[in-house]
PDB file of N, CA and C in Angstrom:
ATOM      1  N   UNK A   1      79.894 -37.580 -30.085  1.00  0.00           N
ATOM      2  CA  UNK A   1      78.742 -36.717 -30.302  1.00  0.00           C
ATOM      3  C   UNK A   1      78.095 -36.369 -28.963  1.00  0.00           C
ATOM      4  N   UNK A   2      77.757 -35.306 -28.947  1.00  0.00           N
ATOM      5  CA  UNK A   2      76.640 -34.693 -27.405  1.00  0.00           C
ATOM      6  C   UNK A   2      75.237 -35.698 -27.442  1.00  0.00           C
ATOM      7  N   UNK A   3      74.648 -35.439 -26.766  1.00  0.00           N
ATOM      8  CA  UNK A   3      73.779 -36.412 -25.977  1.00  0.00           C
ATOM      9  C   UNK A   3      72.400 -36.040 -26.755  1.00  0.00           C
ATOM     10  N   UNK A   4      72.303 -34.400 -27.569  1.00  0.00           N
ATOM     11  CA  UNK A   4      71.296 -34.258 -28.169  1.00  0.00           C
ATOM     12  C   UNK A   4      71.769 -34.792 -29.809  1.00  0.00           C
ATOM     13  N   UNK A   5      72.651 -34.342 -30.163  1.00  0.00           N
ATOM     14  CA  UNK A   5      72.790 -34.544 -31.456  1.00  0.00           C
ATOM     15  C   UNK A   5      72.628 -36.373 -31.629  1.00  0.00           C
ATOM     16  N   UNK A   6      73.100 -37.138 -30.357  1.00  0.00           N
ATOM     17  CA  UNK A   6      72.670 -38.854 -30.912  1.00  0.00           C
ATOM     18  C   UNK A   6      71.241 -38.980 -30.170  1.00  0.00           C
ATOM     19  N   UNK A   7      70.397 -38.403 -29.643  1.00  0.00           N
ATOM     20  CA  UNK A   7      69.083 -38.374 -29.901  1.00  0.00           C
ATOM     21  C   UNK A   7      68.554 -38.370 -31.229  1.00  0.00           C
ATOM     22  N   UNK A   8      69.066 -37.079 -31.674  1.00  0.00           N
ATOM     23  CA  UNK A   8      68.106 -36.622 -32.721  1.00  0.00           C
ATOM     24  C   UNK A   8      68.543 -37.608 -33.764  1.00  0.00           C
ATOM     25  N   UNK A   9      69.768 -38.232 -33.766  1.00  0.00           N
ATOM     26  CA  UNK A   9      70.337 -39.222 -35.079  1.00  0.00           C
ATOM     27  C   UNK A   9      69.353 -40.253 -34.542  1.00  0.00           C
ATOM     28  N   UNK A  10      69.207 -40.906 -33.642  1.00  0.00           N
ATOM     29  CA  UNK A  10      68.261 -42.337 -33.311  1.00  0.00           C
ATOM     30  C   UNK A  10      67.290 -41.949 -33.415  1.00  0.00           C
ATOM     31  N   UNK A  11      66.233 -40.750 -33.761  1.00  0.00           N
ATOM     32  CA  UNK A  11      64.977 -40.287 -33.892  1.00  0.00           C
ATOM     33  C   UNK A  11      64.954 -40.608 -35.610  1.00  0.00           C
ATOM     34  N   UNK A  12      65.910 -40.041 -36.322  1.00  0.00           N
ATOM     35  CA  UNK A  12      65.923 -40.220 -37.360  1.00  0.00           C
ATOM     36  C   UNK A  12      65.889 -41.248 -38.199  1.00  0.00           C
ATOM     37  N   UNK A  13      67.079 -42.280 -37.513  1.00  0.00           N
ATOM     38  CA  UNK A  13      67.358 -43.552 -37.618  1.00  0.00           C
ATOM     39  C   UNK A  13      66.008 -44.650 -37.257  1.00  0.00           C
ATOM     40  N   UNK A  14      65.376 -44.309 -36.340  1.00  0.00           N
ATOM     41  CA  UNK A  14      64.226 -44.905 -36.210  1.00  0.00           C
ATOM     42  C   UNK A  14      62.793 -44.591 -37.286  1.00  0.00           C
ATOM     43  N   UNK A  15      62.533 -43.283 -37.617  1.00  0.00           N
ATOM     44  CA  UNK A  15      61.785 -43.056 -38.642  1.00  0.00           C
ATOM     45  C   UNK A  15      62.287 -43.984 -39.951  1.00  0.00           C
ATOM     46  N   UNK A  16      63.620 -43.628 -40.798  1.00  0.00           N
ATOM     47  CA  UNK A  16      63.968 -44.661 -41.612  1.00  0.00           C
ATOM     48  C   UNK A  16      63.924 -45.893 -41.532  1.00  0.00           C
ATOM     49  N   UNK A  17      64.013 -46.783 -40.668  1.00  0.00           N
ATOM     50  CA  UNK A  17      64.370 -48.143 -40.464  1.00  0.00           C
ATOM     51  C   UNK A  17      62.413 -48.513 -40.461  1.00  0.00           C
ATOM     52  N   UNK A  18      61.509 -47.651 -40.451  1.00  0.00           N
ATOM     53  CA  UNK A  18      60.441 -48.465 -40.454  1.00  0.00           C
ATOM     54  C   UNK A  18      60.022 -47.225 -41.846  1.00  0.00           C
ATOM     55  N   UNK A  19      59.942 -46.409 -42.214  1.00  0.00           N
ATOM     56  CA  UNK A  19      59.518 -46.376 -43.784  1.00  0.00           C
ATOM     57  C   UNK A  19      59.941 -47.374 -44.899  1.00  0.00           C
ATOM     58  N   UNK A  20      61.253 -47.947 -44.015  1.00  0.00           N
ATOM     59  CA  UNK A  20      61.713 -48.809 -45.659  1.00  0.00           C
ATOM     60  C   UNK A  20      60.873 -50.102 -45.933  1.00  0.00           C
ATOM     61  N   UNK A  21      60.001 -50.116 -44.803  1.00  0.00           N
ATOM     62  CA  UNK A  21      59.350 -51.465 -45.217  1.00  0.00           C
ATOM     63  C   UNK A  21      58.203 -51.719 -46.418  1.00  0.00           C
ATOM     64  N   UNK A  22      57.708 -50.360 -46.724  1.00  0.00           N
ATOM     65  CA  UNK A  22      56.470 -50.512 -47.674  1.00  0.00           C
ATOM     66  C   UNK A  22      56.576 -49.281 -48.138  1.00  0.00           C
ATOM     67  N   UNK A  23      56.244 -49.009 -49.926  1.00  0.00           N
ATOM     68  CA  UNK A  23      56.522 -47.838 -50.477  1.00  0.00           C
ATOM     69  C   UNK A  23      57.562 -46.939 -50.279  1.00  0.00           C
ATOM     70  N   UNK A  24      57.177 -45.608 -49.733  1.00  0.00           N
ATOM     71  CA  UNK A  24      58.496 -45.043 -49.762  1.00  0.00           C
ATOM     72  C   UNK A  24      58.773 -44.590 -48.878  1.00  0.00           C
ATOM     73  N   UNK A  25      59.940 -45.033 -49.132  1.00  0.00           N
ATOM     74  CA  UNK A  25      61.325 -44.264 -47.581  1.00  0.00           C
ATOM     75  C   UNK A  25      60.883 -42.945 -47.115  1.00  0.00           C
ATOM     76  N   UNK A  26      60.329 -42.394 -47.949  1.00  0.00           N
ATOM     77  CA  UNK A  26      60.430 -40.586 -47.543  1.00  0.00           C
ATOM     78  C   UNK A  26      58.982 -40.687 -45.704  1.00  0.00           C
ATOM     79  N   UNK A  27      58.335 -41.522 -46.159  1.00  0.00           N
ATOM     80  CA  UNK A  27      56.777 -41.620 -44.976  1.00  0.00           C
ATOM     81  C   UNK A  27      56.727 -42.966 -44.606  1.00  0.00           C
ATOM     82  N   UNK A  28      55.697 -42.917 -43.666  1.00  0.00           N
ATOM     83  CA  UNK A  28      55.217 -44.190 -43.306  1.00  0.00           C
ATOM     84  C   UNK A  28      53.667 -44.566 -43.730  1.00  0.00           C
ATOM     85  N   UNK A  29      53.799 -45.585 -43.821  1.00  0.00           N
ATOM     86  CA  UNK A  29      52.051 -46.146 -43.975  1.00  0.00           C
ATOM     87  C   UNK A  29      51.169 -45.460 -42.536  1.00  0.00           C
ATOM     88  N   UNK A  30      50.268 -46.266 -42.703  1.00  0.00           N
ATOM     89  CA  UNK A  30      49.549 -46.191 -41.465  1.00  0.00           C
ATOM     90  C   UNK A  30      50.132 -47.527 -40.953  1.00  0.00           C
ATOM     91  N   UNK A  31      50.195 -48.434 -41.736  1.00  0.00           N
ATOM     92  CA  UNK A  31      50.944 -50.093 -40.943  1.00  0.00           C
ATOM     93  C   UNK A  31      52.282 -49.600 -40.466  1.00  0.00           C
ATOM     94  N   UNK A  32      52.933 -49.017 -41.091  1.00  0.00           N
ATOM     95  CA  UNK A  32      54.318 -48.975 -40.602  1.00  0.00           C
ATOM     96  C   UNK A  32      54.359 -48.146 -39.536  1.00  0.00           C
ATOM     97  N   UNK A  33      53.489 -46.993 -39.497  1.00  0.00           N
ATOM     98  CA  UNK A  33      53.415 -46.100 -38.260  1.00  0.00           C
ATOM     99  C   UNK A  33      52.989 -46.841 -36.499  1.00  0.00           C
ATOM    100  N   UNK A  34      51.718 -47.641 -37.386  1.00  0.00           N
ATOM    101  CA  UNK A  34      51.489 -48.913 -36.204  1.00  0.00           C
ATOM    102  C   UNK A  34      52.962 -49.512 -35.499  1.00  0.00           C
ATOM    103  N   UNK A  35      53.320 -50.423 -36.720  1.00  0.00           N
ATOM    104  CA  UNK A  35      54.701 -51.381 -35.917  1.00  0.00           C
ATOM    105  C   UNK A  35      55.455 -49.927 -35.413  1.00  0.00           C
ATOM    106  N   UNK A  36      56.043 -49.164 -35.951  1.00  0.00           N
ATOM    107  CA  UNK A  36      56.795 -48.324 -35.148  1.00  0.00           C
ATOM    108  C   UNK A  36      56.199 -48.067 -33.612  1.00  0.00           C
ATOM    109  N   UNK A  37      55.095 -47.342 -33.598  1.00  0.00           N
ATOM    110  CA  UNK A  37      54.753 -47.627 -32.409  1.00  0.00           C
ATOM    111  C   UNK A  37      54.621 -48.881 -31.183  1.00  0.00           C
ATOM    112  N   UNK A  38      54.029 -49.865 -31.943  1.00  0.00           N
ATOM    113  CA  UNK A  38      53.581 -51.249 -30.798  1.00  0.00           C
ATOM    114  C   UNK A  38      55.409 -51.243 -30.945  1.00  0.00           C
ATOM    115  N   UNK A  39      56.546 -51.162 -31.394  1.00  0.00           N
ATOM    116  CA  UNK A  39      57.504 -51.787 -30.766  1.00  0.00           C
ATOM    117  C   UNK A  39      58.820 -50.541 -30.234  1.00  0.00           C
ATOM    118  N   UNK A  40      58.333 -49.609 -30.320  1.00  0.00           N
ATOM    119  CA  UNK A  40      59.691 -48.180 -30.045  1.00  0.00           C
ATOM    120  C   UNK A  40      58.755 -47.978 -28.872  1.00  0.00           C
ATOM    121  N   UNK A  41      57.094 -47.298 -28.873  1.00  0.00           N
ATOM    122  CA  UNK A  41      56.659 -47.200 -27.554  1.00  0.00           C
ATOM    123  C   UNK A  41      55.394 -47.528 -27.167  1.00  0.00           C
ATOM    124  N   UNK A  42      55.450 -49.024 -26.934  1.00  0.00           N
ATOM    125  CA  UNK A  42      54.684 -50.221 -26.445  1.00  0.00           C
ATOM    126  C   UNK A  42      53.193 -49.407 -26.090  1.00  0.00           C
ATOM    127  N   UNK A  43      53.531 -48.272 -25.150  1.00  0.00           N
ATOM    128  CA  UNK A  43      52.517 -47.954 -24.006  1.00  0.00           C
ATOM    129  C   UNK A  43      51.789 -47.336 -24.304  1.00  0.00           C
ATOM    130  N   UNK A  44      51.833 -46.728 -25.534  1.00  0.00           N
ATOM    131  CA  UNK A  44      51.285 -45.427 -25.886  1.00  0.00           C
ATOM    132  C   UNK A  44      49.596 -46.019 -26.510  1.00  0.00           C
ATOM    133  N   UNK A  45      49.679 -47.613 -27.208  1.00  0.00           N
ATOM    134  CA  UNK A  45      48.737 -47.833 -27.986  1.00  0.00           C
ATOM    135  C   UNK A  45      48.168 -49.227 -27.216  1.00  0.00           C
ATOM    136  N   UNK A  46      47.775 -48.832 -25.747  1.00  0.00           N
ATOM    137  CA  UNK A  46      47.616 -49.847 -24.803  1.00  0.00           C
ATOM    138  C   UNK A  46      46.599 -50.563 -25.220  1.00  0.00           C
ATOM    139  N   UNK A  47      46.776 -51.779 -25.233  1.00  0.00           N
ATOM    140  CA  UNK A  47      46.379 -53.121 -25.615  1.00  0.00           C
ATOM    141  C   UNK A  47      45.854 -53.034 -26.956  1.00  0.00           C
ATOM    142  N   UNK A  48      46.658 -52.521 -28.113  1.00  0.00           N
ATOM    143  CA  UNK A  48      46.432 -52.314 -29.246  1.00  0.00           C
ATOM    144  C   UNK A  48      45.108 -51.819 -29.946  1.00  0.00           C
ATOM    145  N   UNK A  49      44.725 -50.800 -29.265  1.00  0.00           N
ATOM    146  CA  UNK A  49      43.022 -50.435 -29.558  1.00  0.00           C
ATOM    147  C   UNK A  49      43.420 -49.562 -31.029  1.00  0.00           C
ATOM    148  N   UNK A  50      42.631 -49.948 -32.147  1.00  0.00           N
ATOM    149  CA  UNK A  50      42.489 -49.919 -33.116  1.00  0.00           C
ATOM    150  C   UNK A  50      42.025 -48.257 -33.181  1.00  0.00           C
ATOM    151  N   UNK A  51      41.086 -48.335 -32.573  1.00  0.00           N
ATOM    152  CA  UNK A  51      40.298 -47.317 -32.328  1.00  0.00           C
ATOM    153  C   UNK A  51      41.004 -45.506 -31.874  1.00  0.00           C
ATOM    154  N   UNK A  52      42.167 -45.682 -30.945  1.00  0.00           N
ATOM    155  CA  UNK A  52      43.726 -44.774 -30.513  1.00  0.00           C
ATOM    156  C   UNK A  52      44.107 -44.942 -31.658  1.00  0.00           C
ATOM    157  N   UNK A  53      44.761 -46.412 -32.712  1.00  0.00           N
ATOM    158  CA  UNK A  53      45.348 -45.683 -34.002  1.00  0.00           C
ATOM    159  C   UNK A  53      44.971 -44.761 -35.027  1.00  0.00           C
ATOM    160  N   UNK A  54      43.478 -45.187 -35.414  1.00  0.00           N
ATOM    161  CA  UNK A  54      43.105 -44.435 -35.947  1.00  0.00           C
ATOM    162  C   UNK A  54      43.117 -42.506 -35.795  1.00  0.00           C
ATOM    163  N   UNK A  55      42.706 -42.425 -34.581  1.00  0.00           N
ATOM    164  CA  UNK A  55      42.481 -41.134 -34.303  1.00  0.00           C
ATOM    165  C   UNK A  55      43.974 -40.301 -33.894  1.00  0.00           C
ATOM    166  N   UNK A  56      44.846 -41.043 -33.543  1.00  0.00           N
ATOM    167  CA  UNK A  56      46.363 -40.525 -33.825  1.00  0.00           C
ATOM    168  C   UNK A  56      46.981 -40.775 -35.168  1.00  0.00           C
ATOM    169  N   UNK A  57      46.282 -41.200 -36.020  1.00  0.00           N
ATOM    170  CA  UNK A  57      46.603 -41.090 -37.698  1.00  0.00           C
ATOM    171  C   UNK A  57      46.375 -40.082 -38.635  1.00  0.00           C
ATOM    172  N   UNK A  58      44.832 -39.984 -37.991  1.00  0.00           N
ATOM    173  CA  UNK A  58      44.551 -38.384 -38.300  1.00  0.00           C
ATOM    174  C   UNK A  58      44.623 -36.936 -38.056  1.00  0.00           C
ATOM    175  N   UNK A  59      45.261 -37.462 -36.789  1.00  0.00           N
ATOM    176  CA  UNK A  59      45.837 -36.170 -35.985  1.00  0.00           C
ATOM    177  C   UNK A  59      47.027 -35.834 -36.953  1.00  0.00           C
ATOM    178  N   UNK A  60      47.468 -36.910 -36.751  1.00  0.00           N
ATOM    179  CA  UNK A  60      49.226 -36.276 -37.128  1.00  0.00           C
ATOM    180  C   UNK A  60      48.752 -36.009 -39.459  1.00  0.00           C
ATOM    181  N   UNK A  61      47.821 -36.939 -39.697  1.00  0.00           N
ATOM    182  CA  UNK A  61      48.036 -36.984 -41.106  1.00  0.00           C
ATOM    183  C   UNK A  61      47.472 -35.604 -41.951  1.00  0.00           C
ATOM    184  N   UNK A  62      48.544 -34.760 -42.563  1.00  0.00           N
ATOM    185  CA  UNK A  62      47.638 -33.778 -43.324  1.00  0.00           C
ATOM    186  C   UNK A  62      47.445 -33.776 -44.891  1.00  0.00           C
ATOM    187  N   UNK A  63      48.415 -34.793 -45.309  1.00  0.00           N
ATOM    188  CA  UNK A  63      48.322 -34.726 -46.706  1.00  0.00           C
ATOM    189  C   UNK A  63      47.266 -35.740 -47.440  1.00  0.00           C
ATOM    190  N   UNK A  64      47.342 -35.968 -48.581  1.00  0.00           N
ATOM    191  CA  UNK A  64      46.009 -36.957 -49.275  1.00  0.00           C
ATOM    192  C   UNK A  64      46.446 -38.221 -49.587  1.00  0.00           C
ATOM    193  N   UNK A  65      48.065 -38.399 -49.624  1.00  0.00           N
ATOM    194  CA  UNK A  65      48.573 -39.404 -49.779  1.00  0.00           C
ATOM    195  C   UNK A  65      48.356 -40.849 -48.569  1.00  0.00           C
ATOM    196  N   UNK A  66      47.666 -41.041 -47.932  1.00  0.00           N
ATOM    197  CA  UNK A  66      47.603 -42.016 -46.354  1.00  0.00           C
ATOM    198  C   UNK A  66      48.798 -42.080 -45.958  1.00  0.00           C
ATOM    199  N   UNK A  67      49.663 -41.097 -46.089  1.00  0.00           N
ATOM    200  CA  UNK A  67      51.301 -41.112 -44.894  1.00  0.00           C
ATOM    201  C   UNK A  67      51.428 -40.382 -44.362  1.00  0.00           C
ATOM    202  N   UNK A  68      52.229 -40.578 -43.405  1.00  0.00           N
ATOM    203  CA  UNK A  68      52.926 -39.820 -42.388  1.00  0.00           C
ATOM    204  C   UNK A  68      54.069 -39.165 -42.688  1.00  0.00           C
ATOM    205  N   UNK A  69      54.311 -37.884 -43.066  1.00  0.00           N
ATOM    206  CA  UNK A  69      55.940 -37.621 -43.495  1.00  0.00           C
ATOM    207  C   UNK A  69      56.651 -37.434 -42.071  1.00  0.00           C
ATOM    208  N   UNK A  70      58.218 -37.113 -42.680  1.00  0.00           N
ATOM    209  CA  UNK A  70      59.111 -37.245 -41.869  1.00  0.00           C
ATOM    210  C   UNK A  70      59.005 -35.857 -40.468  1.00  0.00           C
ATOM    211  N   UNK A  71      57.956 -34.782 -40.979  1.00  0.00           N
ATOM    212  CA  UNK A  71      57.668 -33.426 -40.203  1.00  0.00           C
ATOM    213  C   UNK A  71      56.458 -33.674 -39.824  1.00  0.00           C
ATOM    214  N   UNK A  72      55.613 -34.645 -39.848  1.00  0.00           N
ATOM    215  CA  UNK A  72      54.592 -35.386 -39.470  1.00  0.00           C
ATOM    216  C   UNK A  72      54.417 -35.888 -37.996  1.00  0.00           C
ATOM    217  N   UNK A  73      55.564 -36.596 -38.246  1.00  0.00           N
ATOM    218  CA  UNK A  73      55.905 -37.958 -37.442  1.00  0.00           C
ATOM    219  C   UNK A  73      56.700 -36.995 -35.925  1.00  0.00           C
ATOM    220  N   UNK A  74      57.639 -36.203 -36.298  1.00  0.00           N
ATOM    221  CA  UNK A  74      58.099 -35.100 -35.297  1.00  0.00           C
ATOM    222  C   UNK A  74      57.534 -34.715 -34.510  1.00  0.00           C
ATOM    223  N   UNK A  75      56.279 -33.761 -35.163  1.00  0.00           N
ATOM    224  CA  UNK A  75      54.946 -33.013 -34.509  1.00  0.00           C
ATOM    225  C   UNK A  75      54.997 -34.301 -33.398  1.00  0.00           C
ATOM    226  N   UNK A  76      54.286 -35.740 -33.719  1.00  0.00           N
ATOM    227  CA  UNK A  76      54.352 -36.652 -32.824  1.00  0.00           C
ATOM    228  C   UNK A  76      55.350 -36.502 -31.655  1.00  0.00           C
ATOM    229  N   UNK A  77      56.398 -36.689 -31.885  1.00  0.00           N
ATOM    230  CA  UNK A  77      57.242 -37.169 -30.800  1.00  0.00           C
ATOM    231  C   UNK A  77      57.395 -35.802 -30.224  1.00  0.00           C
ATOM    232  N   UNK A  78      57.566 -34.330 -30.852  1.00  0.00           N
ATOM    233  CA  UNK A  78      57.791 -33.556 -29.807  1.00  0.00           C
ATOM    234  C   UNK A  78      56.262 -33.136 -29.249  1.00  0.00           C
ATOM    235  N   UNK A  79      55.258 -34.039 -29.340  1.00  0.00           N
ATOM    236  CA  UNK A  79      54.171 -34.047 -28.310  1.00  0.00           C
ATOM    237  C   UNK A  79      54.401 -34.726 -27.584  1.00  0.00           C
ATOM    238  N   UNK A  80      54.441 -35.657 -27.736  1.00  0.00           N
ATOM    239  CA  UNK A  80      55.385 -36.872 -26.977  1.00  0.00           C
ATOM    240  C   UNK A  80      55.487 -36.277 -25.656  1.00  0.00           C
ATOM    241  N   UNK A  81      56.817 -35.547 -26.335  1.00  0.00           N
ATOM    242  CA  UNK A  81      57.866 -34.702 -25.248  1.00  0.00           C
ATOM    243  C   UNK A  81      57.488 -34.071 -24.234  1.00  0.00           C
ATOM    244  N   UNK A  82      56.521 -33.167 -25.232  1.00  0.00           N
ATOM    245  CA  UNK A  82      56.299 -32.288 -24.199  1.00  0.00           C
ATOM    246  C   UNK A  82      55.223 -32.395 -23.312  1.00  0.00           C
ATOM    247  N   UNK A  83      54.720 -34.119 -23.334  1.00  0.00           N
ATOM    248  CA  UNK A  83      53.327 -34.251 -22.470  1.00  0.00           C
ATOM    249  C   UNK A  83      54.364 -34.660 -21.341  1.00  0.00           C
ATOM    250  N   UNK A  84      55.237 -35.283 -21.486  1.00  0.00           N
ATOM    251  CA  UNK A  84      56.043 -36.281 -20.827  1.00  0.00           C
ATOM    252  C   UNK A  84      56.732 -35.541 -20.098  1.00  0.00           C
ATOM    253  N   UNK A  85      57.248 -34.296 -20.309  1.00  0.00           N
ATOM    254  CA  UNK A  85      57.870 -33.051 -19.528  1.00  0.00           C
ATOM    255  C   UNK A  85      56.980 -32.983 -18.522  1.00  0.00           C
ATOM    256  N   UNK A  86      56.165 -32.250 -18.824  1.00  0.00           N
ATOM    257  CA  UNK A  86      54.650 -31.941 -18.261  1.00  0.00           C
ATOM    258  C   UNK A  86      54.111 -32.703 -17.440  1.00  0.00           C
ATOM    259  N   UNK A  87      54.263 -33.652 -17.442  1.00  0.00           N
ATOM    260  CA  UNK A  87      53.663 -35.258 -16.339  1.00  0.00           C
ATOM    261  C   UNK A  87      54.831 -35.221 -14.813  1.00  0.00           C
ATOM    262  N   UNK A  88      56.271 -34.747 -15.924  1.00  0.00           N
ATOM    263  CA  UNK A  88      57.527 -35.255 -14.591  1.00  0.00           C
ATOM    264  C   UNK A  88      57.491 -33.557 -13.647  1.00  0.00           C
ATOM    265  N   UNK A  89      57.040 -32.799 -14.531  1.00  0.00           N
ATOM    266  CA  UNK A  89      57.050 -31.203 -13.531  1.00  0.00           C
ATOM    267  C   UNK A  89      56.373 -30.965 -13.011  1.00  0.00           C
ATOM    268  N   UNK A  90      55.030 -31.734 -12.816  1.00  0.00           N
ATOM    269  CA  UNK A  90      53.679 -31.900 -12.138  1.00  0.00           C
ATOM    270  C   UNK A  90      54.400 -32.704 -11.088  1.00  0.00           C
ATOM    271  N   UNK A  91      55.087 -34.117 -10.889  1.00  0.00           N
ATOM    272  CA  UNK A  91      55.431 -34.601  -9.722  1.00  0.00           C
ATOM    273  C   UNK A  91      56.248 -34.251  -8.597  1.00  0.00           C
TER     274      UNK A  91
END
């Protein structure tokens, strides 16, 4: 496989492997969105301030259900991306 297509499978693969822990596979909790974060990217939720989860829960959350869907969670990471682009084209 090319180098994007097993990105995008381990993007995927990583969303699944933490919805299956509580309710349903299709989203994440707000807990499961937590562990995904404190352990895929440590840095983002520095020294676990409660206070950053929250307000990146509601960013990303639009529905009434308290989850994160799978086009949710994306929006996330290709912000991610594109802050992280943005940081290395500035140096």
């Amino acid at each position: 496989m090319a180098d994007l297509e097993v990105a995008i499978c381990m993007i995927m693969d990583v969303f699944a492997r933490y919805a299956r822990t509580r309710g349903s596979r299709q989203s994440l909790s707000k807990e499961e969105l937590r562990e995904l974060l404190q352990k895929e990217l440590p840095g983002l939720l520095e020294g676990g301030k409660e206070d950053a989860m929250d307000k990146l829960f509601r960013g990303l959350h639009t529905g009434e259900d308290a989850t994160v869907s799978f086009q949710e969670f994306i929006v996330l990471v290709a912000g991610l991306m594109s802050a992280c682009h943005k940081h290395f084209q500035e140096d």
